[in-house]
C-alpha atoms as a PDB file:
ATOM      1  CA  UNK A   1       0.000   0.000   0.000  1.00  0.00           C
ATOM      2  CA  UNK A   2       1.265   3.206  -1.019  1.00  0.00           C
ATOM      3  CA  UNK A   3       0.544   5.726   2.112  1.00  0.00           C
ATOM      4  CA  UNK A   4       3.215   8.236   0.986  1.00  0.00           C
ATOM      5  CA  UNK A   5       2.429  11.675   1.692  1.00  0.00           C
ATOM      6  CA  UNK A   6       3.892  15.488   0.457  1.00  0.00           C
ATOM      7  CA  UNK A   7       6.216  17.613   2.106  1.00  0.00           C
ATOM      8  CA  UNK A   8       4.218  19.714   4.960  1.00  0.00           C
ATOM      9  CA  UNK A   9       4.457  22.833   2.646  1.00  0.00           C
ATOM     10  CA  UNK A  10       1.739  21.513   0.252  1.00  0.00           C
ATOM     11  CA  UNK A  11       0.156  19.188   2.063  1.00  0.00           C
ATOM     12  CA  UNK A  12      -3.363  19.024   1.582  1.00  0.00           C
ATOM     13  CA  UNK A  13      -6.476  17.284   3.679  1.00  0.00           C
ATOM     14  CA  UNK A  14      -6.357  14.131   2.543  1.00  0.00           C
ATOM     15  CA  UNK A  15      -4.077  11.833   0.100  1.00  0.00           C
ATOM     16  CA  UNK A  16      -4.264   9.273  -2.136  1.00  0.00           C
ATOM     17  CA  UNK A  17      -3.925   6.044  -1.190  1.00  0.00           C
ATOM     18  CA  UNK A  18      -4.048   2.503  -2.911  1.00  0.00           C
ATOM     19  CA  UNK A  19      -5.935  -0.320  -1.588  1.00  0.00           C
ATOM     20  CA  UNK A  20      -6.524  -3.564  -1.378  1.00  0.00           C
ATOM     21  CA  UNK A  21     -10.358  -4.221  -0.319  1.00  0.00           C
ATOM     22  CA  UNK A  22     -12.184  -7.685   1.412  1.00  0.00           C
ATOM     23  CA  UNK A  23     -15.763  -8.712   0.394  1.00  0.00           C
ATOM     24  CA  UNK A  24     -17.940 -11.207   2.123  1.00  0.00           C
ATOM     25  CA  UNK A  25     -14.756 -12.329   3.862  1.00  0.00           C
ATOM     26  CA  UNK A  26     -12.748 -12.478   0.984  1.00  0.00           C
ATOM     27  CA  UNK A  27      -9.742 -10.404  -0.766  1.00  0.00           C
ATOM     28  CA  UNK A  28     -10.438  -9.028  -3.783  1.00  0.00           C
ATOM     29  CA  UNK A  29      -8.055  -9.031  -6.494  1.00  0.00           C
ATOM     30  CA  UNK A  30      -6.710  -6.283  -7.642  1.00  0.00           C
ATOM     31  CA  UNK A  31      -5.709  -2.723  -6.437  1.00  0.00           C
ATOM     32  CA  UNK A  32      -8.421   0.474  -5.941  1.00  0.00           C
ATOM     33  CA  UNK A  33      -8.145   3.781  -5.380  1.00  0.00           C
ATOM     34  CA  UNK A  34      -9.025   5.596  -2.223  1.00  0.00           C
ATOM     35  CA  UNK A  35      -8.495   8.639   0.233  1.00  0.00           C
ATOM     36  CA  UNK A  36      -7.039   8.994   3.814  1.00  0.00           C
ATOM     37  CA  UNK A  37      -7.625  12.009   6.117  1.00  0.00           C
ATOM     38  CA  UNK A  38      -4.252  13.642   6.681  1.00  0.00           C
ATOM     39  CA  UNK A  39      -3.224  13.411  10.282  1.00  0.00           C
ATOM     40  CA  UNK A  40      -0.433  16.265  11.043  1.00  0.00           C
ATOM     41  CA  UNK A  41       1.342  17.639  14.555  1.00  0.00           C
ATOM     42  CA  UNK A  42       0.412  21.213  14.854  1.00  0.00           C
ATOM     43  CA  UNK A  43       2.269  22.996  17.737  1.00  0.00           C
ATOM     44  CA  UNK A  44       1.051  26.044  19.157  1.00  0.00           C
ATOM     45  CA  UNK A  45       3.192  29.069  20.544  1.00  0.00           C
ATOM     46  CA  UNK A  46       1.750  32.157  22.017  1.00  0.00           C
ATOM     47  CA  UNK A  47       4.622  34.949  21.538  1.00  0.00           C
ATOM     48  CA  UNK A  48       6.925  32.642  21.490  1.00  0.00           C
ATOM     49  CA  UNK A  49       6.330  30.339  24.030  1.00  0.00           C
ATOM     50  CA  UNK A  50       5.669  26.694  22.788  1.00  0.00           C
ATOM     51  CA  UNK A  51       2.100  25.727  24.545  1.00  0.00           C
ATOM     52  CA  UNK A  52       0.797  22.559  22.871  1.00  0.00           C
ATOM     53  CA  UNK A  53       1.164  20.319  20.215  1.00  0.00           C
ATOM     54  CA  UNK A  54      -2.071  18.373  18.890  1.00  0.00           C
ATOM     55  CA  UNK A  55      -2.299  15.968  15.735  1.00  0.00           C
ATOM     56  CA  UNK A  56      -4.635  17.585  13.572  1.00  0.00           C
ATOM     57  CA  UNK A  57      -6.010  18.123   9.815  1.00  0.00           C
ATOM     58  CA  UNK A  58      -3.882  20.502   8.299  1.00  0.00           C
ATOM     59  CA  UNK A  59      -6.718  22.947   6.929  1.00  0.00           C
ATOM     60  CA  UNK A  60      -8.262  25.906   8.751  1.00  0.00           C
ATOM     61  CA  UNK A  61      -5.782  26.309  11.192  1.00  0.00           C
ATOM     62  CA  UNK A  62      -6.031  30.025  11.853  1.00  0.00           C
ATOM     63  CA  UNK A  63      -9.492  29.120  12.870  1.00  0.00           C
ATOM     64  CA  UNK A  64      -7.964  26.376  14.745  1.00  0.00           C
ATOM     65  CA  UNK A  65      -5.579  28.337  16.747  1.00  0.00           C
ATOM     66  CA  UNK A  66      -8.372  31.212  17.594  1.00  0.00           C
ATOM     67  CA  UNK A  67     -10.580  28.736  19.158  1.00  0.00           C
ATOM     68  CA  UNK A  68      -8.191  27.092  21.256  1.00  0.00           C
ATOM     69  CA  UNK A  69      -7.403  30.013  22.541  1.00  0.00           C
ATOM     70  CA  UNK A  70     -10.907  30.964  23.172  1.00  0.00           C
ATOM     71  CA  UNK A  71     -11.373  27.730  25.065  1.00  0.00           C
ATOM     72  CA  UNK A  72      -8.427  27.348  27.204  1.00  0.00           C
ATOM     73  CA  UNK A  73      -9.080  30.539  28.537  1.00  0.00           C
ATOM     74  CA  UNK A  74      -5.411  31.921  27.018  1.00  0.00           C
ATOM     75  CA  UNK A  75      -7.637  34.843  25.415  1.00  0.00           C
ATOM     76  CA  UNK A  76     -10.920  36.506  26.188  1.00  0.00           C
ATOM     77  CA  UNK A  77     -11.874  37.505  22.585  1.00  0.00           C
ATOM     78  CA  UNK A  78     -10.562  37.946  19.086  1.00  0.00           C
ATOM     79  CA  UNK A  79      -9.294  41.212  19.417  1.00  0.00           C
ATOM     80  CA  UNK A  80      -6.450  39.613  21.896  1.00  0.00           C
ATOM     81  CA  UNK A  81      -5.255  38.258  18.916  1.00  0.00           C
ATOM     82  CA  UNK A  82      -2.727  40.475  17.109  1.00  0.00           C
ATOM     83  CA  UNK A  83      -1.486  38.047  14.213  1.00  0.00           C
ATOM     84  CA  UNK A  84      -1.499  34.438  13.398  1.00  0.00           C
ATOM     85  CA  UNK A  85       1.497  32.665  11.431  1.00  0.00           C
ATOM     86  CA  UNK A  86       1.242  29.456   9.992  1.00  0.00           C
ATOM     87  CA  UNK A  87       4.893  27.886   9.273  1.00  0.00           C
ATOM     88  CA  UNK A  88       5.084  24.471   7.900  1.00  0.00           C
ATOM     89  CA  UNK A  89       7.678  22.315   9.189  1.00  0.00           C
ATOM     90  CA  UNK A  90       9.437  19.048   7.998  1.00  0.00           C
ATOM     91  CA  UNK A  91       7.776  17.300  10.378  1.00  0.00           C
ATOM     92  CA  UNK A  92       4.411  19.141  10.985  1.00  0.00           C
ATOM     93  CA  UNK A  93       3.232  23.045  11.121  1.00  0.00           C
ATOM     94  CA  UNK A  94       3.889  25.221  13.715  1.00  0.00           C
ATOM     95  CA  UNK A  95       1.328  28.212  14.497  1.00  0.00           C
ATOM     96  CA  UNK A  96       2.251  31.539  15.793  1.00  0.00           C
ATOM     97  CA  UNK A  97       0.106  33.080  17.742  1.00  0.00           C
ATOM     98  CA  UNK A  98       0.992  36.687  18.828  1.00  0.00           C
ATOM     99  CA  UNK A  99      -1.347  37.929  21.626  1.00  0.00           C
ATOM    100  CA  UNK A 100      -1.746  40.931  23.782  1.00  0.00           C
ATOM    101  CA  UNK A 101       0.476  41.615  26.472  1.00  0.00           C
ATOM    102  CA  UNK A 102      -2.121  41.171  29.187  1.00  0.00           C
ATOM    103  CA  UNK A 103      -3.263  37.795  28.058  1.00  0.00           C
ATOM    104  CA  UNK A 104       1.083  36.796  27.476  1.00  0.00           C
ATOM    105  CA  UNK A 105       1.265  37.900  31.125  1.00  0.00           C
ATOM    106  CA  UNK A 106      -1.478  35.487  32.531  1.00  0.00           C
ATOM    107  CA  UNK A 107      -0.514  32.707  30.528  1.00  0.00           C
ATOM    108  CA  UNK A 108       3.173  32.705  31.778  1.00  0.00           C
ATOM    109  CA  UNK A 109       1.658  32.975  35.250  1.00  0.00           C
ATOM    110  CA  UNK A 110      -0.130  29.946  34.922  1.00  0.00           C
ATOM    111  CA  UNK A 111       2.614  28.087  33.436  1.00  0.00           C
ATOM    112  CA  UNK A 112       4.938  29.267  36.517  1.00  0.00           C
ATOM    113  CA  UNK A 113       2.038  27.986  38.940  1.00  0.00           C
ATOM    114  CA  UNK A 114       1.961  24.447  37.027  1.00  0.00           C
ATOM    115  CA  UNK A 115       5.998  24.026  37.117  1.00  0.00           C
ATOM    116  CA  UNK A 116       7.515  21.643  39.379  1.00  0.00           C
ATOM    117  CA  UNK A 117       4.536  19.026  39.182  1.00  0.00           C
ATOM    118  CA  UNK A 118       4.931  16.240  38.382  1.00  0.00           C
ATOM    119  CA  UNK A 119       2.679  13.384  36.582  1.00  0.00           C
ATOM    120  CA  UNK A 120       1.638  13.272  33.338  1.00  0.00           C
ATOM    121  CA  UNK A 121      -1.529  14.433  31.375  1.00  0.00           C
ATOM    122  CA  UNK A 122      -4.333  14.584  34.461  1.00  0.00           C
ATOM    123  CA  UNK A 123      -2.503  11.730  36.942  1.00  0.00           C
ATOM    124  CA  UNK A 124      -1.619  14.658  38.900  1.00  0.00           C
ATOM    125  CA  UNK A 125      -4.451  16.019  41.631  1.00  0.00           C
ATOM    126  CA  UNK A 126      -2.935  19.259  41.096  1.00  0.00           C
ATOM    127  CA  UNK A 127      -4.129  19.601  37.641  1.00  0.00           C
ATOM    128  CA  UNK A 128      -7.661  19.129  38.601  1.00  0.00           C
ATOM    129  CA  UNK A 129      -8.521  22.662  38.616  1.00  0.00           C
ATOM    130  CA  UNK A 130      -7.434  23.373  35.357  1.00  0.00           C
ATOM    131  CA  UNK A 131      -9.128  20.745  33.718  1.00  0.00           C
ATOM    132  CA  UNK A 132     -12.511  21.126  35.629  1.00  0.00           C
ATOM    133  CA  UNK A 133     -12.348  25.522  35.861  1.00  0.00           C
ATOM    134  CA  UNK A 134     -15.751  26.884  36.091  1.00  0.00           C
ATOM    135  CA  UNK A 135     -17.185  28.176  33.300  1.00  0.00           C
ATOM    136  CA  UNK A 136     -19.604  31.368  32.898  1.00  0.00           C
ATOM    137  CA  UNK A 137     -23.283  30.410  32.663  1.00  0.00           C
ATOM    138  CA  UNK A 138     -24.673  31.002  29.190  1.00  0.00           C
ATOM    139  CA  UNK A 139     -27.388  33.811  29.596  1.00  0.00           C
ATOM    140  CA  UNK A 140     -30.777  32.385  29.084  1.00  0.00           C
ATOM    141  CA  UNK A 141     -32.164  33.318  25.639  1.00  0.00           C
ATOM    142  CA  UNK A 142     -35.226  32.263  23.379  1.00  0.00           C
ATOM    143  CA  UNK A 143     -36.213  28.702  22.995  1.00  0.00           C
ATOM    144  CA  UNK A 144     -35.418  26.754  19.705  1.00  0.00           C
ATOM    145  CA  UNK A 145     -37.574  24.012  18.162  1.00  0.00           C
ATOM    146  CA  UNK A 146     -36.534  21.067  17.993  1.00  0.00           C
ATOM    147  CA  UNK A 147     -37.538  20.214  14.751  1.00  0.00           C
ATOM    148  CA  UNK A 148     -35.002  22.833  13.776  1.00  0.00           C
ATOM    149  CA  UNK A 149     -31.899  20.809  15.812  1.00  0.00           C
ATOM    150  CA  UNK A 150     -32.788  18.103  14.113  1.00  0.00           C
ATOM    151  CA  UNK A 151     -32.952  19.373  10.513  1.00  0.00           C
ATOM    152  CA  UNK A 152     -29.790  21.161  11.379  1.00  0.00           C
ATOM    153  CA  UNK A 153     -27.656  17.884  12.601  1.00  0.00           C
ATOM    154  CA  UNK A 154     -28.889  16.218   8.869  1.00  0.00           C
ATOM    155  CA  UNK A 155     -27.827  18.828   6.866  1.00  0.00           C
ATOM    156  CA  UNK A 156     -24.485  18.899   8.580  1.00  0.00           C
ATOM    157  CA  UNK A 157     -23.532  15.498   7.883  1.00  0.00           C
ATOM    158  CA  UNK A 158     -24.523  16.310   4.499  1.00  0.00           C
ATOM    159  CA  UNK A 159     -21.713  18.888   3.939  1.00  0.00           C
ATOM    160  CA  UNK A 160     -18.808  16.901   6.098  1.00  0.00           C
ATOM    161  CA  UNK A 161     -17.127  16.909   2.385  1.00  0.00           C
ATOM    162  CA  UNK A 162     -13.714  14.983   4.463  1.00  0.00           C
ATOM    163  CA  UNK A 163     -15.728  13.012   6.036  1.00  0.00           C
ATOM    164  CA  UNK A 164     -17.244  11.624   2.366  1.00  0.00           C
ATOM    165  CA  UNK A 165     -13.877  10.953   1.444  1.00  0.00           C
ATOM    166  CA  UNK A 166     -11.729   9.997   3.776  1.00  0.00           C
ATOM    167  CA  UNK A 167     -14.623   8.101   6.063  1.00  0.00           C
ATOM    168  CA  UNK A 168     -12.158   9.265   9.646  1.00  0.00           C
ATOM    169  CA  UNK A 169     -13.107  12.575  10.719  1.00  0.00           C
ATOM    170  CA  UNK A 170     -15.196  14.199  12.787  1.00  0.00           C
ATOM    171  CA  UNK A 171     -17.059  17.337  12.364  1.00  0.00           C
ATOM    172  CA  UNK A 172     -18.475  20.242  14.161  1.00  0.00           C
ATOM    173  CA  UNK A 173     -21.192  22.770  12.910  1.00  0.00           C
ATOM    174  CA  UNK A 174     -23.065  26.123  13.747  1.00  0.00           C
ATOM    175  CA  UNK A 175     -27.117  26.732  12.912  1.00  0.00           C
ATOM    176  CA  UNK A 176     -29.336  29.582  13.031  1.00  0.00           C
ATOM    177  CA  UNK A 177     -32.635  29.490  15.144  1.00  0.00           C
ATOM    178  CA  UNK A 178     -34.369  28.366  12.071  1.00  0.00           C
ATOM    179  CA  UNK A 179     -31.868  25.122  11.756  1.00  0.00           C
ATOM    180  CA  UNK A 180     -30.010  26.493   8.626  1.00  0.00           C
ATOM    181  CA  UNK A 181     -26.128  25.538   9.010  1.00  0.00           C
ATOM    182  CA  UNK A 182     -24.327  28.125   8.691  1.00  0.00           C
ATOM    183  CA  UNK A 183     -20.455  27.120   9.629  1.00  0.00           C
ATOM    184  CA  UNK A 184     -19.029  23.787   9.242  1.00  0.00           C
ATOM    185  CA  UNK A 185     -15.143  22.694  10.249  1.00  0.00           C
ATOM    186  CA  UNK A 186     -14.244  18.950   9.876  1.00  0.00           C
ATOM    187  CA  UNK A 187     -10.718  17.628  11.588  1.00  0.00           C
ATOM    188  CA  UNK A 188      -9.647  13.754  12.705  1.00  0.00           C
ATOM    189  CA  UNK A 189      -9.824  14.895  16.200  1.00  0.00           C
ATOM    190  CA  UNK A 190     -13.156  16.173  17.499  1.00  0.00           C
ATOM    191  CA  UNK A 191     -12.368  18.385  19.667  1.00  0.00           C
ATOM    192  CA  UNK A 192     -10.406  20.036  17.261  1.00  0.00           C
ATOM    193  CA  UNK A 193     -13.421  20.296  14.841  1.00  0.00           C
ATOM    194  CA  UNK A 194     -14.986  22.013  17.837  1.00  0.00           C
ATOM    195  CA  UNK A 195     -11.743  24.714  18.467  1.00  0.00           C
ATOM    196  CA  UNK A 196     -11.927  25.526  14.582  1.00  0.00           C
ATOM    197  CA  UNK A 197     -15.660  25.831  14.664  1.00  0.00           C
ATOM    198  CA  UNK A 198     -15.384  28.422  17.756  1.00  0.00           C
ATOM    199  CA  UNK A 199     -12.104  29.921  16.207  1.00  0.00           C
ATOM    200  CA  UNK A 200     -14.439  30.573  12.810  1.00  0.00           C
ATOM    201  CA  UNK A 201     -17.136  32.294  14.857  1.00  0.00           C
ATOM    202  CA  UNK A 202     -14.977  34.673  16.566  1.00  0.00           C
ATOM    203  CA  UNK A 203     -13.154  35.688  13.672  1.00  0.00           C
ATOM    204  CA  UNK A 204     -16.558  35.961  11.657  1.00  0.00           C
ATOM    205  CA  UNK A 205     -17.715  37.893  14.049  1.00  0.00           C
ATOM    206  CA  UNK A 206     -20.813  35.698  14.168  1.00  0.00           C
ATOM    207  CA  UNK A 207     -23.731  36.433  16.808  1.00  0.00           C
ATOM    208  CA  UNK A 208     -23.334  32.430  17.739  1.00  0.00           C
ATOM    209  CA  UNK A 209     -25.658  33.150  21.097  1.00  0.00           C
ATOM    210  CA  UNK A 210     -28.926  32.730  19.374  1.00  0.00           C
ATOM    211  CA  UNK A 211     -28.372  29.121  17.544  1.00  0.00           C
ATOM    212  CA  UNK A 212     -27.517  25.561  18.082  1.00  0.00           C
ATOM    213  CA  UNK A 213     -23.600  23.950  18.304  1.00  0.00           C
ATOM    214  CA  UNK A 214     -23.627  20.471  16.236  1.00  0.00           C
ATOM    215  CA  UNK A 215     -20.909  17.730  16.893  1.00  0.00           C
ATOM    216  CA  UNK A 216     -20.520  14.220  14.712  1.00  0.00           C
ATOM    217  CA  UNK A 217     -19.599  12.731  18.091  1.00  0.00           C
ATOM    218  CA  UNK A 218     -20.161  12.205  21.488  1.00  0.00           C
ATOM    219  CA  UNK A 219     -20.424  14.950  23.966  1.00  0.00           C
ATOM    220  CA  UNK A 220     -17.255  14.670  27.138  1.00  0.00           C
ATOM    221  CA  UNK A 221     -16.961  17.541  29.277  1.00  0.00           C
ATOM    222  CA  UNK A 222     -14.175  19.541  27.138  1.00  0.00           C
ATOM    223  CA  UNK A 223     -16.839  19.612  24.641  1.00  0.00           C
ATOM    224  CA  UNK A 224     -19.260  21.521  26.738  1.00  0.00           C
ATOM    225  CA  UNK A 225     -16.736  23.836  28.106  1.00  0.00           C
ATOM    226  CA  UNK A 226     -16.013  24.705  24.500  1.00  0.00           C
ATOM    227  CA  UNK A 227     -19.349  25.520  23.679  1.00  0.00           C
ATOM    228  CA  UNK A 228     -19.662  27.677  26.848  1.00  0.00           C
ATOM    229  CA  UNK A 229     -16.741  29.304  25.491  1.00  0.00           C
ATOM    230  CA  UNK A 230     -18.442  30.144  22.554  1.00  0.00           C
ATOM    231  CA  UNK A 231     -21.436  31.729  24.225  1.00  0.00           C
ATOM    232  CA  UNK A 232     -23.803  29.378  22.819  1.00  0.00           C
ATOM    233  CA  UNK A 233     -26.707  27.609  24.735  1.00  0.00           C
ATOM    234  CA  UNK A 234     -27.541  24.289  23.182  1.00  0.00           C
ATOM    235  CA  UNK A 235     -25.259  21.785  22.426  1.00  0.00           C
ATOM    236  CA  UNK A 236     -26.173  18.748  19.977  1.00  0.00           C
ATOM    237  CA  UNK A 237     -24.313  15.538  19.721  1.00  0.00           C
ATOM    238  CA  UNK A 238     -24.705  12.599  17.189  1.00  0.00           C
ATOM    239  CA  UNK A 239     -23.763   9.939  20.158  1.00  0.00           C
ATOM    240  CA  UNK A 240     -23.934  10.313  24.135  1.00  0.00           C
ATOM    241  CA  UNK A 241     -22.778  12.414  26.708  1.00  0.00           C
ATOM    242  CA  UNK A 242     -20.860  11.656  29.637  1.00  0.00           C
ATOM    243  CA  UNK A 243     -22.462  12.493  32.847  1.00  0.00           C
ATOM    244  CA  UNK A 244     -19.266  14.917  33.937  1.00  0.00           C
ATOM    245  CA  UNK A 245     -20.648  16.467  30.833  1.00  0.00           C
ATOM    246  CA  UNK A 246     -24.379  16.704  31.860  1.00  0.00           C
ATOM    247  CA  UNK A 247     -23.228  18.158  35.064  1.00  0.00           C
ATOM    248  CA  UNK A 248     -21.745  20.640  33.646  1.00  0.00           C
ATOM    249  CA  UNK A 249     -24.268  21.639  30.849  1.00  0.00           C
ATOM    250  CA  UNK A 250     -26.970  21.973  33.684  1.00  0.00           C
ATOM    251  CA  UNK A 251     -24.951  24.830  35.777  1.00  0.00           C
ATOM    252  CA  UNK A 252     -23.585  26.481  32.479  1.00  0.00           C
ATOM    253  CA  UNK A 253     -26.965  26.749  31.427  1.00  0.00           C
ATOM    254  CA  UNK A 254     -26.117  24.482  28.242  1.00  0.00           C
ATOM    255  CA  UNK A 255     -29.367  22.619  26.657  1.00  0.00           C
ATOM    256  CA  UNK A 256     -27.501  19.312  26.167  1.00  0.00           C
ATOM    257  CA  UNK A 257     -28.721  16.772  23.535  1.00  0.00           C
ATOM    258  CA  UNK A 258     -27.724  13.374  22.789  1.00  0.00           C
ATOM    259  CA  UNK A 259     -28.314  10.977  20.468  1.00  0.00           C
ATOM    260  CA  UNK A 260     -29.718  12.859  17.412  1.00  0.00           C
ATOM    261  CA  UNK A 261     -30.343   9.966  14.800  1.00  0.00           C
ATOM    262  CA  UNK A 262     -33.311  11.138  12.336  1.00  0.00           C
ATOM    263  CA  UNK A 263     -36.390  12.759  14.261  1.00  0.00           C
ATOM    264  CA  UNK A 264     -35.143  11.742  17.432  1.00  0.00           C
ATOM    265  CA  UNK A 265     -32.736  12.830  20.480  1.00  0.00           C
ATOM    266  CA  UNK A 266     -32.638  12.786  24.193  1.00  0.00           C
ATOM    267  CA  UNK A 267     -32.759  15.643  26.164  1.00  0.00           C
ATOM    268  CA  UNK A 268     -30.619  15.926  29.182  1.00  0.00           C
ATOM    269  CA  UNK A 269     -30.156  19.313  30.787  1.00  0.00           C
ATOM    270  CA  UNK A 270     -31.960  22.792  30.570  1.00  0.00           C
ATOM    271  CA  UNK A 271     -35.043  21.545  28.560  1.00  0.00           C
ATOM    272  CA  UNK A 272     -36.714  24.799  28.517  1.00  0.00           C
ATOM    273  CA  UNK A 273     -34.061  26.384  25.716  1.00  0.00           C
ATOM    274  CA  UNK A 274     -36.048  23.599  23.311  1.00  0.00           C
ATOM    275  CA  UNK A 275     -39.520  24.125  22.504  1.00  0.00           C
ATOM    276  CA  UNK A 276     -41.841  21.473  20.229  1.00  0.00           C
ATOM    277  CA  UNK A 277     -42.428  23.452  17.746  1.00  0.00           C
ATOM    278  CA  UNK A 278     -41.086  22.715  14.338  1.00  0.00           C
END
């Protein structure tokens, strides 16, 4: 199988690939054609400071690297963000971030406060509040029909053009009160899909408050803080929540649905931001 991919400097979403397939239990002779979803490291520095590195689809990444900033908490809007720089590497892409002074200064602080620990990734019961900070409740706004939700979830698998392809990425979407999809970012990693999805509405300067956040996925916690993040009150997932998730949805004030397959979902927190009405 030929998995060979181009330098980092062109690389593009996805890649040719050849293939051998197996039908009813058998190989099939022959070679076909098919696509893979490109799967990159993308390291983030903010003025210079390397933060993070994530594996991620190399498209939309100035999107990308606004709404990780959004939902980490390293910013508190798009005007924090004074110029984005995307650098391909030979072995990935690095993004630039330059931010305002103010935000440089609390983000060093917080690095200072987490040096010294040790552990990896969340074995450490220091990192605890980082991972689970409080977010600020979503103000209350008009209800949404649900018939809209759910036309709004079917249309956005209907433009997940990656997904078509490739078959192994996830996607993330923005609707209107009236269901109509608006903004759609695809990426292997869902959370990422989400972080370009908030990134995109930030720098569209989208009114996202009013409207419905879509994910091809299921819905963990980091996934509601996200859409906090964004300021939007309803969250809608293809598969099910966690209940760390539900918890939070229910103090942020997050409508939380799970489970959207056709003309049906379950409803598990703030059921008054969804109305019957189609």
């Amino acid at each position: 199988m030929d998995h060979s991919a181009p330098p980092p400097s062109s690389r593009p979403e996805h890649v040719a690939a050849q293939v051998t397939r197996v039908r009813a239990g058998a190989i099939a002779p022959g070679a076909e054609g098919d696509n893979l979803a490109e799967e990159t490291p993308v390291a983030l520095e903010f003025n210079g400071i390397s933060h993070a590195t994530m594996l991620a689809t190399p498209a939309d990444l100035e999107d990308f690297a606004v709404g990780f900033s959004l939902s980490e908490g390293i910013i508190d809007g798009v005007a924090d963000v004074r110029g984005i720089d995307v650098l391909p590497q030979c072995d990935g892409i690095v993004v630039q971030i330059e931010i305002s002074s103010a935000c440089e200064a609390r983000l060093k602080s917080r690095r200072r406060a987490m040096a010294g620990r040790t552990g990896c990734g969340l074995c450490g019961v220091e990192t605890l509040p980082e991972v689970l900070r409080p977010v600020a409740p979503v103000p209350a706004g008009a209800p949404l029909p649900v018939g809209a939700v759910l036309r709004a979830m079917r249309d956005m698998r209907s433009r997940q053009a990656l997904h078509d392809l490739t078959g192994a990425t996830h996607a993330a979407g923005w609707a209107d009160a009236s269901g109509a999809v608006a903004l759609v970012r695809e990426d292997v990693g869902r959370h990422n899909a989400l972080d370009k999805l908030v990134g995109a509405l930030a720098r569209q300067g989208l009114s996202a408050a009013h409207g419905v956040v879509l994910v091809s996925s299921r819905a963990s916690f980091e996934m509601v803080q996200k859409t906090a993040a964004a300021g939007v009150g309803i969250l809608a997932a293809v598969s099910a929540p966690t209940a760390l998730a539900v918890r939070l949805a229910d103090s942020a004030g997050i409508a939380l649905l799970g489970f959207l397959r056709n003309d049906d979902a379950t409803l598990y927190s703030h059921p008054e931001r969804i109305t019957s009405q189609t």
